[in-house]
C-alpha atoms as a PDB file:
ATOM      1  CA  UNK A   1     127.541 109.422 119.866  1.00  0.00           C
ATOM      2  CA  UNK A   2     124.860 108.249 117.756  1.00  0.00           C
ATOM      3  CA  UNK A   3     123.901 104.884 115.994  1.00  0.00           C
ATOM      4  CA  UNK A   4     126.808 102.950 114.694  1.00  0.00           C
ATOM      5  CA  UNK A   5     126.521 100.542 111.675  1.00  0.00           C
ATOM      6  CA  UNK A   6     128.579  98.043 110.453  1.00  0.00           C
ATOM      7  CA  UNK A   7     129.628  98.264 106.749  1.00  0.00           C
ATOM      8  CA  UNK A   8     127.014  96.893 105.656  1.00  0.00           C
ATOM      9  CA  UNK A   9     123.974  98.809 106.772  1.00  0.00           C
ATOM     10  CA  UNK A  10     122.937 101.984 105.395  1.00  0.00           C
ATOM     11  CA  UNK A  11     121.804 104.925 107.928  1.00  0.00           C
ATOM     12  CA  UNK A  12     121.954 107.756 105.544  1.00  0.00           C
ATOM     13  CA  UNK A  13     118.153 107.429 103.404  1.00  0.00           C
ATOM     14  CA  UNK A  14     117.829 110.574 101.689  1.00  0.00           C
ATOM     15  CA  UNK A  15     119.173 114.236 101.069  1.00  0.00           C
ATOM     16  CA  UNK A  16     116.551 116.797 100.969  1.00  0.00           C
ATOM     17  CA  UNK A  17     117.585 120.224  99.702  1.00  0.00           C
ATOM     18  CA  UNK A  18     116.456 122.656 102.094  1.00  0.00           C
ATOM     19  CA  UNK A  19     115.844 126.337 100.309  1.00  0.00           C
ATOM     20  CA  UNK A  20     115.462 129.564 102.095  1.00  0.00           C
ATOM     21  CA  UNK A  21     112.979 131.626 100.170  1.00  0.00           C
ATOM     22  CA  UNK A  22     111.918 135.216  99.962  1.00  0.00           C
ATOM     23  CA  UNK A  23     108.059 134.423  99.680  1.00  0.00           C
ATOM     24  CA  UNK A  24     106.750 131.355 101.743  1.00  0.00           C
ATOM     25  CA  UNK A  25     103.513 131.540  99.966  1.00  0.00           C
ATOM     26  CA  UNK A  26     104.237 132.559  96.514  1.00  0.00           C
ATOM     27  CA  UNK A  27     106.834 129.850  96.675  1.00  0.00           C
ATOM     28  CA  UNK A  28     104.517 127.213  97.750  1.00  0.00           C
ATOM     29  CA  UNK A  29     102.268 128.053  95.177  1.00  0.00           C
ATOM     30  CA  UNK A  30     105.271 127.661  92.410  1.00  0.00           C
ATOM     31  CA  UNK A  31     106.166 124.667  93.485  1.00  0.00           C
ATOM     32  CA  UNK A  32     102.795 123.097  93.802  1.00  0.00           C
ATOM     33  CA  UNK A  33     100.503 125.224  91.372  1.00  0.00           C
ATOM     34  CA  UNK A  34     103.252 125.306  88.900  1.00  0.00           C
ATOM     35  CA  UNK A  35     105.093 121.826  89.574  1.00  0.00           C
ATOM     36  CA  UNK A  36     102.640 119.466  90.865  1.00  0.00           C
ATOM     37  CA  UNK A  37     104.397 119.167  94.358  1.00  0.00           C
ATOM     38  CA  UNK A  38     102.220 118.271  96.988  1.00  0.00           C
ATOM     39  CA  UNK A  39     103.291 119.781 101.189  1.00  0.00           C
ATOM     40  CA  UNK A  40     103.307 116.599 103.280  1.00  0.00           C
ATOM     41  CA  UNK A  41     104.275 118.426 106.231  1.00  0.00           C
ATOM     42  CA  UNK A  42     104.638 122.124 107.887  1.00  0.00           C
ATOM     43  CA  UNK A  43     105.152 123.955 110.537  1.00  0.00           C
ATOM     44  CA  UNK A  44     102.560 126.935 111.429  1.00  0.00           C
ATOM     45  CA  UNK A  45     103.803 129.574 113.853  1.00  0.00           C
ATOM     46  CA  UNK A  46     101.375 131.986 115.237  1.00  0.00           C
ATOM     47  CA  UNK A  47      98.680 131.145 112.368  1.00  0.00           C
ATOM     48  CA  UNK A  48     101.633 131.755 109.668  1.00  0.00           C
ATOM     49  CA  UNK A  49     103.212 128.982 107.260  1.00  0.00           C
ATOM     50  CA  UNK A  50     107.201 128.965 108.320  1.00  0.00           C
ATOM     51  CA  UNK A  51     108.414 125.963 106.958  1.00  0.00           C
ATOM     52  CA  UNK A  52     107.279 123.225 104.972  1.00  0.00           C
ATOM     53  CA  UNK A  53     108.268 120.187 103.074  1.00  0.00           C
ATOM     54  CA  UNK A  54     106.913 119.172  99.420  1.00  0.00           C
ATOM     55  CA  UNK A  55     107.306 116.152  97.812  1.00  0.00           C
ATOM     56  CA  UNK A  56     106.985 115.384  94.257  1.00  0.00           C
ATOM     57  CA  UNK A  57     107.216 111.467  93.717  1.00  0.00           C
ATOM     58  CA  UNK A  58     110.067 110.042  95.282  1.00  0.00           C
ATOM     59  CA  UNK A  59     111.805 113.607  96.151  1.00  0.00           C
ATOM     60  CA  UNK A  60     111.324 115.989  98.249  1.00  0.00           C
ATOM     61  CA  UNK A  61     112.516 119.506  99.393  1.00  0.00           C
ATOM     62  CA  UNK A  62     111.757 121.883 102.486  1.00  0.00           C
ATOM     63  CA  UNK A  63     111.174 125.842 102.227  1.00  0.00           C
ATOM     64  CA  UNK A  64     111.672 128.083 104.921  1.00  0.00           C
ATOM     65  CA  UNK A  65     110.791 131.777 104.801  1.00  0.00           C
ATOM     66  CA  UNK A  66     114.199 133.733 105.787  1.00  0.00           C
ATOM     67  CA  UNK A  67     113.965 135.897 108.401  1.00  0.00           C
ATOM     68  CA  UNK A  68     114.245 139.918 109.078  1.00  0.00           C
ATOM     69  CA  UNK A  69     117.458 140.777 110.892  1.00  0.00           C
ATOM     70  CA  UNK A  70     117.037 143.322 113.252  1.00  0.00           C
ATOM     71  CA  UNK A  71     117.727 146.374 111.261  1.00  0.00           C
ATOM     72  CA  UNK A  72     114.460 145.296 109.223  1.00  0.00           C
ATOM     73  CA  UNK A  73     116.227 143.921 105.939  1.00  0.00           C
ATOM     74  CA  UNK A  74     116.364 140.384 104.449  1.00  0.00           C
ATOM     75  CA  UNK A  75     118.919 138.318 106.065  1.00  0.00           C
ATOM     76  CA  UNK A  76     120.285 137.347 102.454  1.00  0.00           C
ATOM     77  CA  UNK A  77     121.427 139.424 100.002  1.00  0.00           C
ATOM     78  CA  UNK A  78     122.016 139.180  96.339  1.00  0.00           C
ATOM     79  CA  UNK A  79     120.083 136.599  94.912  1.00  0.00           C
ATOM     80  CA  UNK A  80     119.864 133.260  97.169  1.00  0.00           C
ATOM     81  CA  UNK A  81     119.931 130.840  94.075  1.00  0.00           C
ATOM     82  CA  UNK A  82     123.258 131.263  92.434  1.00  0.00           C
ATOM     83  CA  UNK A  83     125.386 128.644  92.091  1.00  0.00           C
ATOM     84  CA  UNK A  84     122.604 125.814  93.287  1.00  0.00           C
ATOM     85  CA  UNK A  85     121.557 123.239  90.592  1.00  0.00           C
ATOM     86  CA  UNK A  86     118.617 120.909  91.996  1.00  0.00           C
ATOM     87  CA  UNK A  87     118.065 117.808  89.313  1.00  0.00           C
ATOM     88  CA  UNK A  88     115.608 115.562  89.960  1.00  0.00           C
ATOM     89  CA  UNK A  89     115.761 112.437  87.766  1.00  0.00           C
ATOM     90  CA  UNK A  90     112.339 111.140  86.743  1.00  0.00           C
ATOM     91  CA  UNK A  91     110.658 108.195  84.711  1.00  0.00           C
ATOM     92  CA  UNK A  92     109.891 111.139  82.410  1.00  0.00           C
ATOM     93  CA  UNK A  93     111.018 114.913  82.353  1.00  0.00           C
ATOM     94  CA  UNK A  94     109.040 115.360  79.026  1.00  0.00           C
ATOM     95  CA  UNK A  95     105.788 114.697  80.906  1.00  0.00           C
ATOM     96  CA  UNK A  96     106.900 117.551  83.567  1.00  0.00           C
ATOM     97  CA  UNK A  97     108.281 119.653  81.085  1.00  0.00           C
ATOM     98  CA  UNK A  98     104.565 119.752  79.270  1.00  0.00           C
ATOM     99  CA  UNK A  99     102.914 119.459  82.611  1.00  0.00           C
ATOM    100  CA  UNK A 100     104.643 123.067  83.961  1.00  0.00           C
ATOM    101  CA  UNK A 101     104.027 124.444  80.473  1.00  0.00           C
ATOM    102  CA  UNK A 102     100.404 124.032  80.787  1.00  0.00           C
ATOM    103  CA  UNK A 103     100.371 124.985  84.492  1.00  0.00           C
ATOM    104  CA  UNK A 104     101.853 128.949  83.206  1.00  0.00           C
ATOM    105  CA  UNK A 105     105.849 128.068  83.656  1.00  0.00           C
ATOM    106  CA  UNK A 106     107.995 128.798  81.396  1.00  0.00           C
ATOM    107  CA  UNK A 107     110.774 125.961  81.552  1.00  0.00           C
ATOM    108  CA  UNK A 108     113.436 125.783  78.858  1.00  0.00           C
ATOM    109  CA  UNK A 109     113.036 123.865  76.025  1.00  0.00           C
ATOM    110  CA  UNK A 110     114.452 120.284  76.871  1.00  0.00           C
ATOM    111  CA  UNK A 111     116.945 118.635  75.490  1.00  0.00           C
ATOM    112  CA  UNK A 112     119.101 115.616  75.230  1.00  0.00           C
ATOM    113  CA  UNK A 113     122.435 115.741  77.316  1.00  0.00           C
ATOM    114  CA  UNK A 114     124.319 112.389  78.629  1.00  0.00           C
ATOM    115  CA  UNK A 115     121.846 110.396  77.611  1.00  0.00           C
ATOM    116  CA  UNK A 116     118.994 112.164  79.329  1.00  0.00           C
ATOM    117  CA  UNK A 117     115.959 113.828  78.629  1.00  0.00           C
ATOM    118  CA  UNK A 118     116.637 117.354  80.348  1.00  0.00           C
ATOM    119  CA  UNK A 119     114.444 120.171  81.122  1.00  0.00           C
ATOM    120  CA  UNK A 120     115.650 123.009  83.533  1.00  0.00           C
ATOM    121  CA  UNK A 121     114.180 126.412  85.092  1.00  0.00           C
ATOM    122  CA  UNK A 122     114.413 129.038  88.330  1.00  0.00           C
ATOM    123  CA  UNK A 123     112.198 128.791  90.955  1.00  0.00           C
ATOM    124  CA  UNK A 124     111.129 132.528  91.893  1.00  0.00           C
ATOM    125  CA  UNK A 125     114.224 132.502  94.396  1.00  0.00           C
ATOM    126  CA  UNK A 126     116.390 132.045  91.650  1.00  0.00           C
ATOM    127  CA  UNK A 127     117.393 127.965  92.324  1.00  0.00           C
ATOM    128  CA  UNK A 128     118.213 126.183  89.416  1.00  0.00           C
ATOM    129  CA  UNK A 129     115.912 123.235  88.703  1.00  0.00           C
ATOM    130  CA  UNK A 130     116.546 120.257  86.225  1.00  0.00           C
ATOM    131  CA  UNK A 131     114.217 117.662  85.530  1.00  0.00           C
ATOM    132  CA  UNK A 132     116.351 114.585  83.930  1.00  0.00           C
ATOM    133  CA  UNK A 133     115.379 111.033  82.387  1.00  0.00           C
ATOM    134  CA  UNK A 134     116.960 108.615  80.507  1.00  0.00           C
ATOM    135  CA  UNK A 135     116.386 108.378  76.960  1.00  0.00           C
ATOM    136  CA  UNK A 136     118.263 106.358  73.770  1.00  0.00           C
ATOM    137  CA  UNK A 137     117.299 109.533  71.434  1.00  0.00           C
ATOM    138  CA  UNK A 138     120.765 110.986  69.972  1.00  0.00           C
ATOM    139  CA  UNK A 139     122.781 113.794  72.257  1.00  0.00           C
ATOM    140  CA  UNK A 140     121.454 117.549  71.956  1.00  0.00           C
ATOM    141  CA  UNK A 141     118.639 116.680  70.314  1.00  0.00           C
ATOM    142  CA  UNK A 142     115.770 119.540  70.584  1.00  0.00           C
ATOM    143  CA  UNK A 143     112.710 118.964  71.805  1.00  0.00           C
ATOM    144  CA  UNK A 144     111.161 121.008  69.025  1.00  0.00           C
ATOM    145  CA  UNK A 145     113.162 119.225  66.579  1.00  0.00           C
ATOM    146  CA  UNK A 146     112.192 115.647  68.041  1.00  0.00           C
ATOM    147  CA  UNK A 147     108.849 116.396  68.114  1.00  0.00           C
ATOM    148  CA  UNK A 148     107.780 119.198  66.116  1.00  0.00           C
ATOM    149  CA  UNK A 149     104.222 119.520  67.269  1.00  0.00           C
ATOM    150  CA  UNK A 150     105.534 121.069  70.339  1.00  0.00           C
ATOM    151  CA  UNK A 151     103.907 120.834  74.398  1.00  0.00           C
ATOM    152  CA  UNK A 152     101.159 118.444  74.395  1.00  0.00           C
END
């Protein structure tokens, strides 16, 4: 048995989303050319990238490159994403909303939902990403509408 804590201690720090991905590279380069991660660590296997984890402020995530099965076909099929929404809440989702527009992404047009700023797109595995942060501007506001001048 592990550790044990008494109530008041915490021993669980962080979740980190691990996603298996079709493309090791061309995902890394998403998520860093596109998003502004940055890979803290990796693991190199024979000269080739095989995992890695990014980190983008105060979250993170790790990608892994699925493997063959034996018959030579992806071990996954259908697309990997469906069904998983990643949101990352930030100090401001408008800032990475611009920032990804002017990197060549295409995220949707944010919006105002619960009270948040929201922003959301695929990576190219098909996950779900939404980048949230708290605003007092009115619910389902447009970003277009809020500020007509559009990405700066």
């Amino acid at each position: 048995m592990g550790a044990q804590t008494n109530g008041s201690e915490h021993n669980v720090e962080q979740a980190v989303p691990f996603l298996a991905v079709s493309d090791i590279q061309g995902s890394v380069r998403w998520y860093v050319n596109g998003l502004g991660f940055s890979m803290t660590r990796k693991w190199m296997d024979g000269g080739e990238l095989r995992w890695c984890w990014l980190e983008h402020g105060g979250a993170a995530l790790m990608l892994q490159e699925y493997e063959l099965d034996p018959h030579g076909s992806r071990a996954f099929g259908g697309r990997r994403g469906e069904g998983v929404t990643i949101y990352f809440i930030c100090a401001d989702a408008l800032a990475i909303y611009r920032d990804a527009v002017s990197r060549g992404l295409h995220p949707e047009e944010p919006f105002v939902g619960n009270g948040m700023w929201v922003t959301m797109l695929d990576d190219p595995d098909g996950y779900r990403l939404g980048f949230e942060s708290p605003t007092d501007v009115p619910e389902d506001t447009r970003y277009s509408k809020w500020h007509p001048a559009g990405p700066r």
